[in-house]
Protein backbone atom coordinates (compact mmCIF):
# COMPACT_ATOMS: atom_id res chain seq x y z
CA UNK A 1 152.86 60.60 91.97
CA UNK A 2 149.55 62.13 90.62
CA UNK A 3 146.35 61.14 90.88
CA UNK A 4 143.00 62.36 91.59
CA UNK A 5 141.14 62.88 95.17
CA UNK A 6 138.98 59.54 94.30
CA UNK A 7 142.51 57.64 93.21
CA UNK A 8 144.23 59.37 96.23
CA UNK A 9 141.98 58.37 99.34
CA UNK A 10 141.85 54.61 97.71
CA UNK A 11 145.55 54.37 97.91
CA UNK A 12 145.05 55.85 101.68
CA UNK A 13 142.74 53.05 102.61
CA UNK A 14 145.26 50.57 101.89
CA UNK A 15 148.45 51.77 103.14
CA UNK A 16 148.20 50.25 106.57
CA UNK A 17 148.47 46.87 104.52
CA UNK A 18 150.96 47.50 101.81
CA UNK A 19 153.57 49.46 103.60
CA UNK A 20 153.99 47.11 106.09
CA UNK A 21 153.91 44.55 104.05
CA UNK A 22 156.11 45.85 101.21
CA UNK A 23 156.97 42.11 100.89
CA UNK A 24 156.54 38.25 99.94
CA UNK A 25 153.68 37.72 102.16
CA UNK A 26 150.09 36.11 102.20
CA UNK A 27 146.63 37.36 103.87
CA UNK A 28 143.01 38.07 102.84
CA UNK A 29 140.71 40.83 103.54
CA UNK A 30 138.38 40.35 106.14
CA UNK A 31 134.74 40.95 104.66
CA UNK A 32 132.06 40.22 107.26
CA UNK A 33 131.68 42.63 110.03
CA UNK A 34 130.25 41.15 113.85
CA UNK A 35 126.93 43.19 114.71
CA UNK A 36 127.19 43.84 118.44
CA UNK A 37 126.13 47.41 117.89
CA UNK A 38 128.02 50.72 118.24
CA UNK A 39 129.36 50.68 121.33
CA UNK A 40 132.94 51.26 120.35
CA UNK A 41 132.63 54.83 118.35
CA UNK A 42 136.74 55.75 118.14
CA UNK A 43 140.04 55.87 119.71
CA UNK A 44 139.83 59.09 122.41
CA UNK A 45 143.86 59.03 123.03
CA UNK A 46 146.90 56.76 123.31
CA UNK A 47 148.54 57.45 126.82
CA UNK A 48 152.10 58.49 126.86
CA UNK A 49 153.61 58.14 130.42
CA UNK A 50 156.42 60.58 130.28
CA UNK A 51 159.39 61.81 132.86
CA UNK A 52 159.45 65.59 131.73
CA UNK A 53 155.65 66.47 131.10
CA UNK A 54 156.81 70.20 129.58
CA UNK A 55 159.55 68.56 127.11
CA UNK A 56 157.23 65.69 125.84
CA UNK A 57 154.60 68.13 125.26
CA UNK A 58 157.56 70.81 123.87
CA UNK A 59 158.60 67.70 121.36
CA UNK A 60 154.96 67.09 120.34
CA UNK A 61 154.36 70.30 119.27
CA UNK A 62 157.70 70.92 117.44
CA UNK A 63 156.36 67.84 115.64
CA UNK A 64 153.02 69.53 114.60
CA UNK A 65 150.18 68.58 117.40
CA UNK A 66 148.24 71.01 118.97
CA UNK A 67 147.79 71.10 122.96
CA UNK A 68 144.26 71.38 123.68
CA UNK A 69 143.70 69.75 127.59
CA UNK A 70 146.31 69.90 130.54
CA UNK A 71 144.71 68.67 133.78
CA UNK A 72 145.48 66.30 136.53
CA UNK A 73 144.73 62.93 137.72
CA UNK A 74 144.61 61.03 140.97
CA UNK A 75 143.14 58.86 143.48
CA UNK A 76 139.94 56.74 142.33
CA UNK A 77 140.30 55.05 139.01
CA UNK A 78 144.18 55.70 138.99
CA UNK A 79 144.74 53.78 141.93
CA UNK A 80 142.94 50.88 140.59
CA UNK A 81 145.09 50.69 137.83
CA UNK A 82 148.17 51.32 139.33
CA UNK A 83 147.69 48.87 142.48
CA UNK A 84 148.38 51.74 144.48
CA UNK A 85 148.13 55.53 145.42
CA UNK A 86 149.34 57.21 142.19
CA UNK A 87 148.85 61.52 140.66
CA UNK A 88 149.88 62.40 137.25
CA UNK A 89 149.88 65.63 135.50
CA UNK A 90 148.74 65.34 132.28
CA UNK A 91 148.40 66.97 128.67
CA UNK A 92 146.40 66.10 125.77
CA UNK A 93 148.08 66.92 122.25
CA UNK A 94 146.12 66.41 118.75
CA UNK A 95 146.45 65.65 115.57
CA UNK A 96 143.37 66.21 113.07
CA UNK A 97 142.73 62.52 113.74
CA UNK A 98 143.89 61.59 116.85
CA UNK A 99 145.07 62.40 119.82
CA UNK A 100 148.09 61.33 122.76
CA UNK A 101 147.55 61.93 126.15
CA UNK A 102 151.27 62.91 128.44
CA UNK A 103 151.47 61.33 131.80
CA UNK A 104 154.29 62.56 134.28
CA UNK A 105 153.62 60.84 137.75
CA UNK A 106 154.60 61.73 141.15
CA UNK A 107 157.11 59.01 142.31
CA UNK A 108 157.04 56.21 140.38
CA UNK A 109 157.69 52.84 141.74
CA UNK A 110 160.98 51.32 141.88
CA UNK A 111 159.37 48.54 139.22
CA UNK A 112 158.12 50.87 136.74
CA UNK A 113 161.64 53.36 136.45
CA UNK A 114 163.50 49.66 136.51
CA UNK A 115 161.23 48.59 133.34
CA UNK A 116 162.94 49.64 130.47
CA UNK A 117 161.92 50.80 127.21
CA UNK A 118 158.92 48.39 125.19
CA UNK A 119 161.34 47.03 122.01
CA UNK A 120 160.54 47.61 118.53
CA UNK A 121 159.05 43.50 118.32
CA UNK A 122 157.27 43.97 121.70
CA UNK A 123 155.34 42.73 123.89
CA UNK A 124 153.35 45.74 124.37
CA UNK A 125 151.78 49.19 123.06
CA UNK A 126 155.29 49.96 120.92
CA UNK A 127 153.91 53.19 119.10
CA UNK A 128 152.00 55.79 117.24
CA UNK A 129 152.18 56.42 113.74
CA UNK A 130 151.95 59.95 112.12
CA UNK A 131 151.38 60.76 108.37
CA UNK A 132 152.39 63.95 106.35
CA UNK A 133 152.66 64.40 102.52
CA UNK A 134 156.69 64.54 101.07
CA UNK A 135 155.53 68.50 100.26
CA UNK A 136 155.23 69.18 103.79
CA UNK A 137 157.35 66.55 105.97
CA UNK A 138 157.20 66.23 109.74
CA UNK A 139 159.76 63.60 109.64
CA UNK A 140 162.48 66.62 109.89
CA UNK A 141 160.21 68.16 112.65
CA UNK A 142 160.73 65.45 114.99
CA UNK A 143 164.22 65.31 114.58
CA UNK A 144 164.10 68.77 115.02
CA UNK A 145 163.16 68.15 118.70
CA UNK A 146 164.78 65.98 119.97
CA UNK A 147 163.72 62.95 118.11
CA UNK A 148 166.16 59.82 117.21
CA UNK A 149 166.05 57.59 113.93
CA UNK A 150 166.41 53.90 114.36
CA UNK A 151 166.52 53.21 110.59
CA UNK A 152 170.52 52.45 109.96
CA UNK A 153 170.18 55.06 107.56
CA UNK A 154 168.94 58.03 109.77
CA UNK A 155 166.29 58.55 107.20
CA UNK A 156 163.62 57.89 105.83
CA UNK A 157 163.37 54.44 103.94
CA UNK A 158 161.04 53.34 101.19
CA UNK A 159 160.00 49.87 101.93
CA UNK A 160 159.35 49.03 97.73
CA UNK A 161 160.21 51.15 95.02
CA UNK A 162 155.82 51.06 93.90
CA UNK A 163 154.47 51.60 97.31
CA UNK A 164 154.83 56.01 97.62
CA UNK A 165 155.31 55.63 101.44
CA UNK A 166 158.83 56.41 102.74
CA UNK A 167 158.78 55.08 106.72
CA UNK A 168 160.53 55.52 110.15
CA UNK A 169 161.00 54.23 113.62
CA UNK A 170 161.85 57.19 116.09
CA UNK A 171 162.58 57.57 119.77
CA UNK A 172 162.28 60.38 121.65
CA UNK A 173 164.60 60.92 125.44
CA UNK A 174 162.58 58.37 127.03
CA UNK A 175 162.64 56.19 124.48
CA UNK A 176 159.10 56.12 123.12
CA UNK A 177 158.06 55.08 119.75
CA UNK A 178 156.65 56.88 116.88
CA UNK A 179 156.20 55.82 113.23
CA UNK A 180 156.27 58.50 110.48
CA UNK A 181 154.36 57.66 106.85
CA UNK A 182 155.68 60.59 104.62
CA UNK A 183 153.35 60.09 101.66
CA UNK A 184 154.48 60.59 98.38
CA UNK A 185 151.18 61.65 96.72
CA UNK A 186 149.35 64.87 95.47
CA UNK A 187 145.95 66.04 96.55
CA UNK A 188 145.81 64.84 99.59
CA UNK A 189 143.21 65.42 102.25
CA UNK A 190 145.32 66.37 105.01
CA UNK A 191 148.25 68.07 106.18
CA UNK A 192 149.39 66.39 109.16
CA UNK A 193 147.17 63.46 110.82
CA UNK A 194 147.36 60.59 113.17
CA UNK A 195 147.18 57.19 111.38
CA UNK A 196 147.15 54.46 113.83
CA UNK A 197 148.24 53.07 117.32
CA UNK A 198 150.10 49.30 117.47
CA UNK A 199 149.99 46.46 119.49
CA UNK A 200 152.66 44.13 119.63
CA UNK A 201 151.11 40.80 120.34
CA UNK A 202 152.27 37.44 121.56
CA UNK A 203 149.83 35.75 120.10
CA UNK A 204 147.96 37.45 116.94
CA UNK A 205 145.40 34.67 116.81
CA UNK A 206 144.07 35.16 120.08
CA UNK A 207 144.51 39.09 119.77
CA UNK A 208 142.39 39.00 116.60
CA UNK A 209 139.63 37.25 118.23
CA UNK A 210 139.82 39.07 121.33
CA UNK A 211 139.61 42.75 119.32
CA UNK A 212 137.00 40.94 117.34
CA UNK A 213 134.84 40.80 119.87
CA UNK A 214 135.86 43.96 121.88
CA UNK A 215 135.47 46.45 118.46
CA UNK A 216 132.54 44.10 117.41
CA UNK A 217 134.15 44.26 113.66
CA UNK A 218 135.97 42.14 112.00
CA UNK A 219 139.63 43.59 110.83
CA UNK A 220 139.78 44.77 107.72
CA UNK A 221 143.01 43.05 106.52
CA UNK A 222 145.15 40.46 108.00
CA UNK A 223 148.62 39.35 106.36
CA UNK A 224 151.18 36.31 107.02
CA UNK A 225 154.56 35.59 107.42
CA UNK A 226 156.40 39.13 105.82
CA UNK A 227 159.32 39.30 105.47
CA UNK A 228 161.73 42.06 104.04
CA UNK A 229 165.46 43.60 104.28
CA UNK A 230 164.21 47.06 104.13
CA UNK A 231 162.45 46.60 106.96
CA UNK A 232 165.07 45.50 109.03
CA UNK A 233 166.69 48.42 108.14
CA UNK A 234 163.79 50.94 108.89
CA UNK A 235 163.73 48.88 112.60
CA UNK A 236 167.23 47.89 112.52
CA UNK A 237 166.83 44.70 113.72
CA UNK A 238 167.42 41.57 111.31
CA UNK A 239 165.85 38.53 109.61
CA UNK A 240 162.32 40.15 110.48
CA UNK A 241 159.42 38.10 110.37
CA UNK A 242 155.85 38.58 111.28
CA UNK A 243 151.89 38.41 111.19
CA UNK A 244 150.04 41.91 110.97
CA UNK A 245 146.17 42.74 111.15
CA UNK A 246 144.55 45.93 111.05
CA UNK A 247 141.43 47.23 112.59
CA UNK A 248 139.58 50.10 111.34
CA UNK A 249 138.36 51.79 114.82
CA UNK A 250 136.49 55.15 113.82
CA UNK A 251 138.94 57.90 113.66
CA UNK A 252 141.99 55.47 113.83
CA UNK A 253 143.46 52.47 112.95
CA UNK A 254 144.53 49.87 115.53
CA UNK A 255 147.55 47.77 114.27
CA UNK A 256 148.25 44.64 115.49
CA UNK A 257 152.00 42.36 114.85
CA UNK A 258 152.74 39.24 115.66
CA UNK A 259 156.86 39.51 115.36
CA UNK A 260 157.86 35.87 114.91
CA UNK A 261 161.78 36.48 114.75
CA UNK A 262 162.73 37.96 116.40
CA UNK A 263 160.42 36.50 118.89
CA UNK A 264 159.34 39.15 121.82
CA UNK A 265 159.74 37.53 125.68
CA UNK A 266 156.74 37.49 127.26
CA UNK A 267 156.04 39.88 130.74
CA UNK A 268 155.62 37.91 133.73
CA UNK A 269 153.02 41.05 135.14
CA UNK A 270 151.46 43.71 133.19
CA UNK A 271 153.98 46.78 132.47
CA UNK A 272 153.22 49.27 135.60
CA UNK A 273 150.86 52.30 134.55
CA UNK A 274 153.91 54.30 135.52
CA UNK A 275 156.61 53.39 133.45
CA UNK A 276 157.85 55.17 130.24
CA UNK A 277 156.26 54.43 127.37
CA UNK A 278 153.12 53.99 125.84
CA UNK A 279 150.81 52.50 128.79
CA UNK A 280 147.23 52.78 127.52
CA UNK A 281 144.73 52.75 124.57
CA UNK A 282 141.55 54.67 125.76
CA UNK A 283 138.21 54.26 123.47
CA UNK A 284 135.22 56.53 122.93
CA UNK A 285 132.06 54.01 123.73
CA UNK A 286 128.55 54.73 123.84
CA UNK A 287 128.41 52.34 127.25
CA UNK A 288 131.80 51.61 129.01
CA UNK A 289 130.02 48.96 131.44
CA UNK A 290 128.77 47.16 128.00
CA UNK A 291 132.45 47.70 126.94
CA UNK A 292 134.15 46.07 129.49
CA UNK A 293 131.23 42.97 129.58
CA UNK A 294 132.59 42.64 126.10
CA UNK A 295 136.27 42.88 127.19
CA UNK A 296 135.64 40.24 129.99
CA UNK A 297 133.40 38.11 127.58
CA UNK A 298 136.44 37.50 125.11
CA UNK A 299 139.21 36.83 127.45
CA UNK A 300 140.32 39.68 128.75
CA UNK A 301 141.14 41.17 132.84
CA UNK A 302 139.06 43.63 134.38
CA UNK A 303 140.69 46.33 136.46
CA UNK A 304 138.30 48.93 137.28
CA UNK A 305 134.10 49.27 136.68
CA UNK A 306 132.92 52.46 135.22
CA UNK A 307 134.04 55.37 137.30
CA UNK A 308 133.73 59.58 137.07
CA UNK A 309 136.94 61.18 135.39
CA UNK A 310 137.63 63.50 132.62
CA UNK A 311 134.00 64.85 133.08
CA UNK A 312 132.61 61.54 132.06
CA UNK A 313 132.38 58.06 132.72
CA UNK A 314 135.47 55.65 132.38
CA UNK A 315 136.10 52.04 132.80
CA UNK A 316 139.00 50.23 132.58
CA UNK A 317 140.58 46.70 131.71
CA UNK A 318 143.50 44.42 129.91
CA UNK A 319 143.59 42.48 126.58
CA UNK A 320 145.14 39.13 127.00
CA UNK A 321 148.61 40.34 126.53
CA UNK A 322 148.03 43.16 129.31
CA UNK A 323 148.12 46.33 127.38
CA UNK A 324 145.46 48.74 129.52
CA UNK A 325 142.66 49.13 127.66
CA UNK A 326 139.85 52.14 128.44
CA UNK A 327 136.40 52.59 127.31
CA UNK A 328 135.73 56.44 127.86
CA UNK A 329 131.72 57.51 127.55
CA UNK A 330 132.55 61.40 127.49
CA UNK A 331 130.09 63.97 128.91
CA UNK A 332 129.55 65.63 125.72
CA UNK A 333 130.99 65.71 122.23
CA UNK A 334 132.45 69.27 123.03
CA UNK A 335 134.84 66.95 125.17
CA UNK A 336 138.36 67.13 124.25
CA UNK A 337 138.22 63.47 125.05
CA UNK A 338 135.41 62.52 122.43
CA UNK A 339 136.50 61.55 118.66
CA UNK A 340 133.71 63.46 117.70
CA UNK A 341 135.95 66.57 116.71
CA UNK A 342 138.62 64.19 115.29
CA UNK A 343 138.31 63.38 111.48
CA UNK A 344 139.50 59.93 109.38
């Protein structure tokens, strides 16, 4: 399909709302924007909690990320979270637009190896979503390493014939999620980038209003009631049905579903820090203690007030579905942590 830089990037803007929604669906775009100043600047990482550390990072990088922080983590803040005494050795991989942070703890409780992987309708942080242009895929990358296809057709699968996006669900050995979006465009801006992090919500509503307040933006698209075979092929799961909204945070987007059927069954406790899977969304804010007053102000848990870590200051909390939320001020913008090297 070719078209021009100018035609190229607008088609880019709007692919978070017609891929998904390759289907008979209503929505509106949200147009006013909530001035509570920048406090929220970008997504810093999605954290991965991992049971191999050297073969998640091994599978990231056959996929096309770059390693560039390993460190590791315990006592203080980490113990707050996790209820108890908790270490992890960690490794931060990126993208040109965003990043994912590994996690491999030191003994894991009993509840968090018992928990299972998050499914594809939720409740929960269910995945990350990568993009690549057809002329230079990473969809065979992943697979490459490790990486398994839920679509029932172990490929890629174009949602509608006019939308140039062919999709995937994949798993890696501990069953976390990514999304592929293997653009089929020329001129592109990018290679290989980061596109978004999603939220699978019990509620959208309330999760709208909550991010609403948290992000202090509006989102910039919300759609109703989709519904479409190909997609239940992509997830392979049937008769899906579901709400979506999208947030435009910075560097990423944050994607938010609502899966009506098949209905997800709500957690009776937060998912433990420790288990597999994606267990936190950590953003770059100007003031975390301003953050989390905003967090707190809409509905949602604190867990920790602003603490030292990562060479800056770090506060943490839950939305009202209990995904972990961080607000990360970091020490400089030479900080692998800030979004300040990451581009949109």
């Amino acid at each position: 399909m070719l078209l021009n830089r100018r035609e190229t990037l607008g088609v880019l803007m709007s692919l978070g709302a017609i891929g998904a929604s390759g289907c008979a669906s209503s929505g509106s775009v949200a147009k006013s924007l909530v001035d509570n100043g920048p406090v929220v600047r970008g997504i810093s990482y999605t954290g991965i909690s991992v049971s191999n550390i050297d073969r998640s990072a091994a599978y990231f990088i056959g996929g096309g990320l770059l390693e560039v922080e390993r460190s590791d983590l315990q006592g203080g803040v980490l113990n707050a979270i996790a209820g108890k005494k908790v270490s992890a050795k960690t490794r931060t991989l990126r993208s040109s637009s965003g990043q994912v942070r590994l996690m491999q703890f030191d003994q894991p409780a009993a509840t968090a190896r018992s928990a299972g992987i998050v499914p594809v309708q939720g409740p929960g942080i269910t995945h990350v979503c990568f993009q690549s242009p057809d002329s230079k895929p990473i969809f065979p990358r992943f697979v490459a390493v490790g990486a398994r296809p839920l679509s029932r057709t172990g490929d890629l699968v174009q949602l509608r014939p006019d939308v140039p996006v062919r999709y995937a669900y994949l798993r890696d050995s501990d069953g976390v999620m990514i999304e592929i979006e293997q653009l089929l465009l020329d001129n592109l801006p990018f290679e290989h980038r980061m596109r978004h992090v999603a939220i699978a919500s019990l509620d959208i509503d309330r999760a709208v209003a909550f991010y609403t307040s948290v992000l202090g933006k509006a989102p910039r698209e919300r759609r109703s009631n989709l519904v479409n075979k190909t997609l239940d092929i992509t997830a392979n799961v049937d008769d899906l049905k579901l709400d979506v909204a999208w947030f435009q945070v910075g560097n990423l987007e944050l994607e938010i579903w609502e899966y009506l059927n098949p209905a997800p069954k709500p957690s009776v406790e937060p998912r433990p820090l420790e288990a597999l899977g994606h267990n936190m969304i950590v953003f770059d804010v100007t003031d975390p203690a301003a953050a989390l007053q905003r967090l707190q102000d809409a509905g949602g848990a604190r867990v920790s007030a602003p603490s030292r870590m990562d060479g800056g200051e770090i506060a943490f909390g839950r939305d009202p579905d209990g995904n972990l939320l961080g607000f990360f001020r970091p020490g400089s913008d030479s900080s692998p942590f800030s979004t300040r090297g990451l581009v949109y």
